[in-house]
PDB file of N, CA and C in Angstrom:
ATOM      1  N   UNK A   1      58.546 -31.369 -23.732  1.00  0.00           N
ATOM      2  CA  UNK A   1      58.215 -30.456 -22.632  1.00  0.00           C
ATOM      3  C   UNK A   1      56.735 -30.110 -22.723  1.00  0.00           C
ATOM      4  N   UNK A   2      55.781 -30.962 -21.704  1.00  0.00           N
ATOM      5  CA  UNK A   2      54.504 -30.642 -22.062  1.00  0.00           C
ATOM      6  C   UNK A   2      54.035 -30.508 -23.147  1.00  0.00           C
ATOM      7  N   UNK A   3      54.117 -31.788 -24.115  1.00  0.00           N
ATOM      8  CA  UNK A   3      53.756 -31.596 -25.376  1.00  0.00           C
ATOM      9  C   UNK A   3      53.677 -31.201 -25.939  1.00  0.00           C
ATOM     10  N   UNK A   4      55.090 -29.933 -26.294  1.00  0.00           N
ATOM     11  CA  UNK A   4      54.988 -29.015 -27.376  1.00  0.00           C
ATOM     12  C   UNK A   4      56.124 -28.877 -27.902  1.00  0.00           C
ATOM     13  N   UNK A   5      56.398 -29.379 -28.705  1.00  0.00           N
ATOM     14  CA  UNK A   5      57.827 -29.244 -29.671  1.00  0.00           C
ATOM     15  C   UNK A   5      58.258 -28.154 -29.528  1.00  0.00           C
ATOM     16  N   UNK A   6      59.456 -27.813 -30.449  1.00  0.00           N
ATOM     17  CA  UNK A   6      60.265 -26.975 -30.605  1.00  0.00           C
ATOM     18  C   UNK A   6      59.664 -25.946 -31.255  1.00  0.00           C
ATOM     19  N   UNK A   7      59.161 -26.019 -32.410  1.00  0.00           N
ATOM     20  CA  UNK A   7      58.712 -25.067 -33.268  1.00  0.00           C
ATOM     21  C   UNK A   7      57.457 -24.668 -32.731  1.00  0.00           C
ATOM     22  N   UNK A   8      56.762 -25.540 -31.772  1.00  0.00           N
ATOM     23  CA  UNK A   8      55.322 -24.801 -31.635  1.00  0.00           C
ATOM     24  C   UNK A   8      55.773 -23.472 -30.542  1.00  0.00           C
ATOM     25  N   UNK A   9      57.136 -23.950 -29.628  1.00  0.00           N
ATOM     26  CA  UNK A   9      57.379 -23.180 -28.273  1.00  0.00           C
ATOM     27  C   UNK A   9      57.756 -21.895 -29.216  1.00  0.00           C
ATOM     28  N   UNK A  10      58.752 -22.073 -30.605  1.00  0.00           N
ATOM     29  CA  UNK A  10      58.749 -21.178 -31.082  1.00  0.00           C
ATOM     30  C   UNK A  10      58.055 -19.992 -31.722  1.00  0.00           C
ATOM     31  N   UNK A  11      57.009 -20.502 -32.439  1.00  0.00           N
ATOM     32  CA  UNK A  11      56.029 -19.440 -32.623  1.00  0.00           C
ATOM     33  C   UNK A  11      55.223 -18.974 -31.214  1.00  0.00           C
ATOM     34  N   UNK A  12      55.045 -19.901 -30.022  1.00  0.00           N
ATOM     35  CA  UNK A  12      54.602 -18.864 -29.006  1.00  0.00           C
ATOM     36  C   UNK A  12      55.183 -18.003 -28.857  1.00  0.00           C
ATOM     37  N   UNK A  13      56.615 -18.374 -28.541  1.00  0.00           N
ATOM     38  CA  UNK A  13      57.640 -16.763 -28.307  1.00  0.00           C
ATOM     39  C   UNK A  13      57.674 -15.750 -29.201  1.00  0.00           C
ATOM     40  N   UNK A  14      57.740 -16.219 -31.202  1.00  0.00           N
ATOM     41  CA  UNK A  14      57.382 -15.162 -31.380  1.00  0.00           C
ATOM     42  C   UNK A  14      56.120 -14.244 -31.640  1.00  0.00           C
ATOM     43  N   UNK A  15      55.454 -14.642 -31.358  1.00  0.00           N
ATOM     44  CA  UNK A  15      53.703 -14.356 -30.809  1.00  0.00           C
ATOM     45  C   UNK A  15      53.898 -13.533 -29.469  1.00  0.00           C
ATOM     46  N   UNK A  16      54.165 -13.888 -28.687  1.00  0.00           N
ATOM     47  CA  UNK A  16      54.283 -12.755 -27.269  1.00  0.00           C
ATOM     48  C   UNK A  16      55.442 -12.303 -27.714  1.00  0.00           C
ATOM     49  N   UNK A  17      56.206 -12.072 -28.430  1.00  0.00           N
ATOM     50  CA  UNK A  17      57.223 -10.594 -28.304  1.00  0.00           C
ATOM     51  C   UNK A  17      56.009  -9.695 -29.403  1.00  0.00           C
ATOM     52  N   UNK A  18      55.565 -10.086 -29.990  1.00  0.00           N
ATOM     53  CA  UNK A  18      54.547  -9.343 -31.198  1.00  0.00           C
ATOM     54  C   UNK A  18      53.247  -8.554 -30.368  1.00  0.00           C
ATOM     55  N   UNK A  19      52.891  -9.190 -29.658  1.00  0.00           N
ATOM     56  CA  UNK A  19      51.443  -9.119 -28.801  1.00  0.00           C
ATOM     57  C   UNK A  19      51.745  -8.272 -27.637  1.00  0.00           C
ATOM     58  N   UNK A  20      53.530  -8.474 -26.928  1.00  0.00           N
ATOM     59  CA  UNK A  20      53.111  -8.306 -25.715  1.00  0.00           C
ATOM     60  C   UNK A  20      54.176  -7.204 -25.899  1.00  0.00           C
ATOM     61  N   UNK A  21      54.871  -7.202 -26.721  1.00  0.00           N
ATOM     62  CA  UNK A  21      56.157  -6.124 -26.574  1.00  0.00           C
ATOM     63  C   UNK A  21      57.722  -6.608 -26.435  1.00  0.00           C
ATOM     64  N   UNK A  22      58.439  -6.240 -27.092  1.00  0.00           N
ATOM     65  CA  UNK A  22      60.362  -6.912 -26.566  1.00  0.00           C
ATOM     66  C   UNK A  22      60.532  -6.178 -25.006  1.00  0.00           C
ATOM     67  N   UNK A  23      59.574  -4.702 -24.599  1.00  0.00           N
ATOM     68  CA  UNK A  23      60.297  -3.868 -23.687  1.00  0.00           C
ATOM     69  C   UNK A  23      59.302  -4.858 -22.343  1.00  0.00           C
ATOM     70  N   UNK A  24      58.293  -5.108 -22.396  1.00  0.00           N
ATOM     71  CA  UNK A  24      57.724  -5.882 -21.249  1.00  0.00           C
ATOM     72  C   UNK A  24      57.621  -7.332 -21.172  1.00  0.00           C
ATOM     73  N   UNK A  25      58.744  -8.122 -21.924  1.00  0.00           N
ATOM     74  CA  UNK A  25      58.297  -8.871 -21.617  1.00  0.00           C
ATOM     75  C   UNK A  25      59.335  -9.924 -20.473  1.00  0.00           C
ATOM     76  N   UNK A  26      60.321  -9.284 -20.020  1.00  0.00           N
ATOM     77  CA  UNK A  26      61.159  -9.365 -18.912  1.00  0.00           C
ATOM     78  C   UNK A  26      60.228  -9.191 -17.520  1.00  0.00           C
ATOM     79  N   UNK A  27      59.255  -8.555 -17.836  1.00  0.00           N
ATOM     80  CA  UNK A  27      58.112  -8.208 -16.527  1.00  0.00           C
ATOM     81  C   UNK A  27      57.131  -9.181 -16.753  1.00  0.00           C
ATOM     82  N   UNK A  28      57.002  -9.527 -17.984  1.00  0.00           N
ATOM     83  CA  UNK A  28      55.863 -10.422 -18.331  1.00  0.00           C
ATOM     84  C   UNK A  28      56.272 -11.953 -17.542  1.00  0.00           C
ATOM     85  N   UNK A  29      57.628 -12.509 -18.136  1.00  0.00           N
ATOM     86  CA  UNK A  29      58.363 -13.546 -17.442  1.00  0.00           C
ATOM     87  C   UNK A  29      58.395 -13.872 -15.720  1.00  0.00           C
ATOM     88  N   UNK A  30      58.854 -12.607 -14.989  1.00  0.00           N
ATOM     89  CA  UNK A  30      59.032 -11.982 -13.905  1.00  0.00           C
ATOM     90  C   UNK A  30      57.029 -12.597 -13.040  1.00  0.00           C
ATOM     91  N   UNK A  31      56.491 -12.032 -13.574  1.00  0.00           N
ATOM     92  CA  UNK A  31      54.981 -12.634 -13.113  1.00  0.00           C
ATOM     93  C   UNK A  31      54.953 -14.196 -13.473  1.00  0.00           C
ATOM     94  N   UNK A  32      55.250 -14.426 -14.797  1.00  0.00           N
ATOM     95  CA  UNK A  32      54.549 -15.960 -14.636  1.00  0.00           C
ATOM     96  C   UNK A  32      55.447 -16.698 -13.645  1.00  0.00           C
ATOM     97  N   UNK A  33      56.732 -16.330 -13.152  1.00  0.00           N
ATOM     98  CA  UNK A  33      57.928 -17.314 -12.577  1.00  0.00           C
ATOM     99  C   UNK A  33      56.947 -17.289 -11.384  1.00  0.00           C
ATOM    100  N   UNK A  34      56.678 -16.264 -10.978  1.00  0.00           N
ATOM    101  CA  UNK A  34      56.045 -16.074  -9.584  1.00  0.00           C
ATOM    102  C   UNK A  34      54.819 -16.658  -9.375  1.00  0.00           C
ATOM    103  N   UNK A  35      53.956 -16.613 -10.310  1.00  0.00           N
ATOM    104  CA  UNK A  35      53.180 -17.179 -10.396  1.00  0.00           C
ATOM    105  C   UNK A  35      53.037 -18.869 -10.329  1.00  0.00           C
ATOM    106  N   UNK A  36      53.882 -18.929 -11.350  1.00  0.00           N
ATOM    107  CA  UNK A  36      54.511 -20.749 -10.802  1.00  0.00           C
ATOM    108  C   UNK A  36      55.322 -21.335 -10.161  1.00  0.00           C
ATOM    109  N   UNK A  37      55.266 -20.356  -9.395  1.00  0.00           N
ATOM    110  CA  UNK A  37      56.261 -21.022  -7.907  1.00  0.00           C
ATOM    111  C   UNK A  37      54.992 -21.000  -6.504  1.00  0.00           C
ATOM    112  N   UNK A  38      54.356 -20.082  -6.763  1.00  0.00           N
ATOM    113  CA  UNK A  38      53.065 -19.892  -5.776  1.00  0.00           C
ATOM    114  C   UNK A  38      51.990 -21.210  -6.092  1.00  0.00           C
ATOM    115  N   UNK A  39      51.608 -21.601  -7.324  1.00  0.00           N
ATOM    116  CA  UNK A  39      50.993 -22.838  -7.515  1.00  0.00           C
ATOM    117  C   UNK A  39      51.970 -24.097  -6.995  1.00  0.00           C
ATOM    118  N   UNK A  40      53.014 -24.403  -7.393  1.00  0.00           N
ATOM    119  CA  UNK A  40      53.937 -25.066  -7.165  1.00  0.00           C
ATOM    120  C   UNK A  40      54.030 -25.101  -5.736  1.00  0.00           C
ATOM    121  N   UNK A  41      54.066 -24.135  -5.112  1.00  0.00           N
ATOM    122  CA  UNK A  41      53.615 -24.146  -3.467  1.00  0.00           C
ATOM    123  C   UNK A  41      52.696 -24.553  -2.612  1.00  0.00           C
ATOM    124  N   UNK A  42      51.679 -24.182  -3.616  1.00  0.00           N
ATOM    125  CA  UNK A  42      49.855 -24.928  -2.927  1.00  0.00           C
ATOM    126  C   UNK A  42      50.370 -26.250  -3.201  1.00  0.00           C
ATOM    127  N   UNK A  43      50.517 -26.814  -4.582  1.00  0.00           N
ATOM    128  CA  UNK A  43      50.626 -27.977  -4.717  1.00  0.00           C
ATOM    129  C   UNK A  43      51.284 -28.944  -3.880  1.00  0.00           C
ATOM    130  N   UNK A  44      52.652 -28.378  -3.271  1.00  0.00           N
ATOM    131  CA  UNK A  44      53.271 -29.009  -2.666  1.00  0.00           C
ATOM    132  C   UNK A  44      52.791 -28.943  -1.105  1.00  0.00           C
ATOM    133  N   UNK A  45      52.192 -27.714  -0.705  1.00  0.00           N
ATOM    134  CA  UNK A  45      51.725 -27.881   0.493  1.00  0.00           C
ATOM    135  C   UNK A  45      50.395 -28.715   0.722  1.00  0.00           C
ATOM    136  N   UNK A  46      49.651 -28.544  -0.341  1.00  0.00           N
ATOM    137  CA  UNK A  46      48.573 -29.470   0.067  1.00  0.00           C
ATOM    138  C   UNK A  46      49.023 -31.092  -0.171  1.00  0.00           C
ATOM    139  N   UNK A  47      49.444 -31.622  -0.709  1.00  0.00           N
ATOM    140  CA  UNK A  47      50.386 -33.406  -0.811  1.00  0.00           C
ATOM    141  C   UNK A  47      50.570 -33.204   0.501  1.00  0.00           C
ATOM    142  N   UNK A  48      51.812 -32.736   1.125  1.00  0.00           N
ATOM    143  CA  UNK A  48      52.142 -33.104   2.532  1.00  0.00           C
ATOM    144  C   UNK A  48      50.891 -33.019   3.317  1.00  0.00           C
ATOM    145  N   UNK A  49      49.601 -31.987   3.512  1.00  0.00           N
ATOM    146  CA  UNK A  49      48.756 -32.104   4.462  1.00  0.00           C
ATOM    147  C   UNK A  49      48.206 -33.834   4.083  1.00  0.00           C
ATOM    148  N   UNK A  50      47.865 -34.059   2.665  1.00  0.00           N
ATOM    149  CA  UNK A  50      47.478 -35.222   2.608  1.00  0.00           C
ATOM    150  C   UNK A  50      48.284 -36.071   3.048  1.00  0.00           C
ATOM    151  N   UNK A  51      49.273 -36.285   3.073  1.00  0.00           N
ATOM    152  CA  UNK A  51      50.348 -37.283   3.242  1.00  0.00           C
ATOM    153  C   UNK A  51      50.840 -37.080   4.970  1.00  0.00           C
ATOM    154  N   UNK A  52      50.018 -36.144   5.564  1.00  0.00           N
ATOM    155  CA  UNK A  52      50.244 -35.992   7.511  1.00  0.00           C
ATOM    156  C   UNK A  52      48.863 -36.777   7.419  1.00  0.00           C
ATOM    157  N   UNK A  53      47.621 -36.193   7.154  1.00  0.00           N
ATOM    158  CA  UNK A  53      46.244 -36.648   6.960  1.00  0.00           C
ATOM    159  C   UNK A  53      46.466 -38.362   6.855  1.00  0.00           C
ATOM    160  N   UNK A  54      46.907 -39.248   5.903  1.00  0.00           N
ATOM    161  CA  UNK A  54      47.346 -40.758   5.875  1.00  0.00           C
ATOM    162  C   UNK A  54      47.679 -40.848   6.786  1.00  0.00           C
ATOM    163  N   UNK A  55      49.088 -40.363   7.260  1.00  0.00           N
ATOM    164  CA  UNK A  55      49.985 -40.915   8.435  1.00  0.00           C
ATOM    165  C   UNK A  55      49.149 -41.306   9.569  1.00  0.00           C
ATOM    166  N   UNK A  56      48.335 -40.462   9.905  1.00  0.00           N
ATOM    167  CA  UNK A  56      47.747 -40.001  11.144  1.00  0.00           C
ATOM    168  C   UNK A  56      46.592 -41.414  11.295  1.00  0.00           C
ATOM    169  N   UNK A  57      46.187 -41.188  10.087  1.00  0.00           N
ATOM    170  CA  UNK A  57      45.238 -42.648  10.449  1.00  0.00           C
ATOM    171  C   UNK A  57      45.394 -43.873  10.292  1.00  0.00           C
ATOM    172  N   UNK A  58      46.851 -44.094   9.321  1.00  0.00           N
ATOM    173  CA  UNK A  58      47.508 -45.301   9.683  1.00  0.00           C
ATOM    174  C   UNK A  58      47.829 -45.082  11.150  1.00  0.00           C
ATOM    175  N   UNK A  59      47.862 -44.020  11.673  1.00  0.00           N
ATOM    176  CA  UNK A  59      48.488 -45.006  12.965  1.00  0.00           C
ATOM    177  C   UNK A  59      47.730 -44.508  14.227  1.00  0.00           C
ATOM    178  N   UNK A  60      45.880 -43.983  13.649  1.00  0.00           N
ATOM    179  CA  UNK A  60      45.255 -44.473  14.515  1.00  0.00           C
ATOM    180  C   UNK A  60      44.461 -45.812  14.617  1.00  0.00           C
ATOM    181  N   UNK A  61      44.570 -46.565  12.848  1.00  0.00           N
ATOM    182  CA  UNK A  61      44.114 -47.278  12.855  1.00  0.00           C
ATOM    183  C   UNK A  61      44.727 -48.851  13.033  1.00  0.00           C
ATOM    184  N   UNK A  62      46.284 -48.646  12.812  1.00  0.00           N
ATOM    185  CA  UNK A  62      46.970 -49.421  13.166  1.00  0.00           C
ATOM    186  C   UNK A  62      47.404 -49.852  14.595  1.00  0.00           C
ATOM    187  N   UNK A  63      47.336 -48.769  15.401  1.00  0.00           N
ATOM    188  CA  UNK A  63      48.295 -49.235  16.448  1.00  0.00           C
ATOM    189  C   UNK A  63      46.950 -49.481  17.543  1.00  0.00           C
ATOM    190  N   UNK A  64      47.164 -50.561  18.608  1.00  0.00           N
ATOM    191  CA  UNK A  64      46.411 -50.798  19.233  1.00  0.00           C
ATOM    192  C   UNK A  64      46.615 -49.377  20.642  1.00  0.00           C
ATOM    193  N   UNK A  65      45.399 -49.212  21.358  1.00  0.00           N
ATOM    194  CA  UNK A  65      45.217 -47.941  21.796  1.00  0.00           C
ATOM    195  C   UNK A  65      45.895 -48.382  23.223  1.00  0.00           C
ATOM    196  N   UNK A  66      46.737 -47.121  23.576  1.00  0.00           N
ATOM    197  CA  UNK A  66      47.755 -47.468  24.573  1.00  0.00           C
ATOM    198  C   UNK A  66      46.789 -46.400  25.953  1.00  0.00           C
ATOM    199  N   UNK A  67      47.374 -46.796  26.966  1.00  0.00           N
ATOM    200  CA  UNK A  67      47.006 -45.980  27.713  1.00  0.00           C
ATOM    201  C   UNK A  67      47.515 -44.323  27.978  1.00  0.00           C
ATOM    202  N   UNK A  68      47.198 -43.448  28.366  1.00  0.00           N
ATOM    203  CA  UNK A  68      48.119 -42.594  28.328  1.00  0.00           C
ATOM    204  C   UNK A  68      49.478 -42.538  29.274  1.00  0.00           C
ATOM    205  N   UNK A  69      50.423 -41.857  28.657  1.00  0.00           N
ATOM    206  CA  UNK A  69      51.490 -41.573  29.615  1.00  0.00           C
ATOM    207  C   UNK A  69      51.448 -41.752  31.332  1.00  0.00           C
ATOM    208  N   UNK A  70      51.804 -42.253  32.206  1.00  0.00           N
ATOM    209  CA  UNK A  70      51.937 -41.607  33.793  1.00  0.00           C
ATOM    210  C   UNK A  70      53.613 -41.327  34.037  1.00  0.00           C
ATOM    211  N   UNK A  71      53.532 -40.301  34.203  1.00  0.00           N
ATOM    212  CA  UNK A  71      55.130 -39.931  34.349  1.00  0.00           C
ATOM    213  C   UNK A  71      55.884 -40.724  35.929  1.00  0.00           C
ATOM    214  N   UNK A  72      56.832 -40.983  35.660  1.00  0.00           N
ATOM    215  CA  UNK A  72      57.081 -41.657  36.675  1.00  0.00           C
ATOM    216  C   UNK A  72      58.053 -40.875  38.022  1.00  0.00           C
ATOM    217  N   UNK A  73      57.468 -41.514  39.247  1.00  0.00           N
ATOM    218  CA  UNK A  73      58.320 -40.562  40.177  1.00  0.00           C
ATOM    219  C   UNK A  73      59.248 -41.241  40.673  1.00  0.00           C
ATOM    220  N   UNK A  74      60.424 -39.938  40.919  1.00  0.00           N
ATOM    221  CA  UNK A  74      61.500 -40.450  41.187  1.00  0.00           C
ATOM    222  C   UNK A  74      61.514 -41.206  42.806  1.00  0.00           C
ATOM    223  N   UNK A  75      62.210 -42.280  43.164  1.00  0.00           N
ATOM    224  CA  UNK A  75      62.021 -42.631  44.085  1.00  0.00           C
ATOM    225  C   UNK A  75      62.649 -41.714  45.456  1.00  0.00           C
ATOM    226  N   UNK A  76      61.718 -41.947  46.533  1.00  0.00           N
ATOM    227  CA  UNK A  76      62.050 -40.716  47.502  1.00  0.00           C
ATOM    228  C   UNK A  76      62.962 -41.422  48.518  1.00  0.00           C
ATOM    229  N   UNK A  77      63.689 -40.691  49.125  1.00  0.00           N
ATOM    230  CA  UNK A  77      64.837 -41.243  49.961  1.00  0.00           C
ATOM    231  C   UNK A  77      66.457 -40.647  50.358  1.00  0.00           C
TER     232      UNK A  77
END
């Protein structure tokens, strides 16, 4: 898990219950979740703009240029 064994994850944890407190650190958790769901969000929102951004010029650069629409009328009678 992100290159950190077992024992290293372990002394982080017990390092922040020492540093940060047993009573805050349910609040401490509570921020980082949020916190990495909000990055996790940019991240994912900016890929798709890139990935509309591609689309868009594959297929201005692909498709040969059409004329626009003329809607057609219904015949009168």
């Amino acid at each position: 898990m992100f290159g950190i064994s077992w024992t290293e994850l372990l002394v982080i944890i017990i390092v922040a219950l020492v540093v940060i407190g047993p009573d805050k650190i349910p609040e401490v958790a509570r921020t980082t979740a949020r916190f990495v769901r909000q990055v996790q969000k940019l991240v994912y929102d900016f890929r798709e703009s890139v990935r509309l951004d591609e689309l868009k010029q594959e297929l201005l650069h692909d498709k040969p240029h059409q004329p626009p629409h003329q809607p057609i009328e219904p015949p009168k009678g």
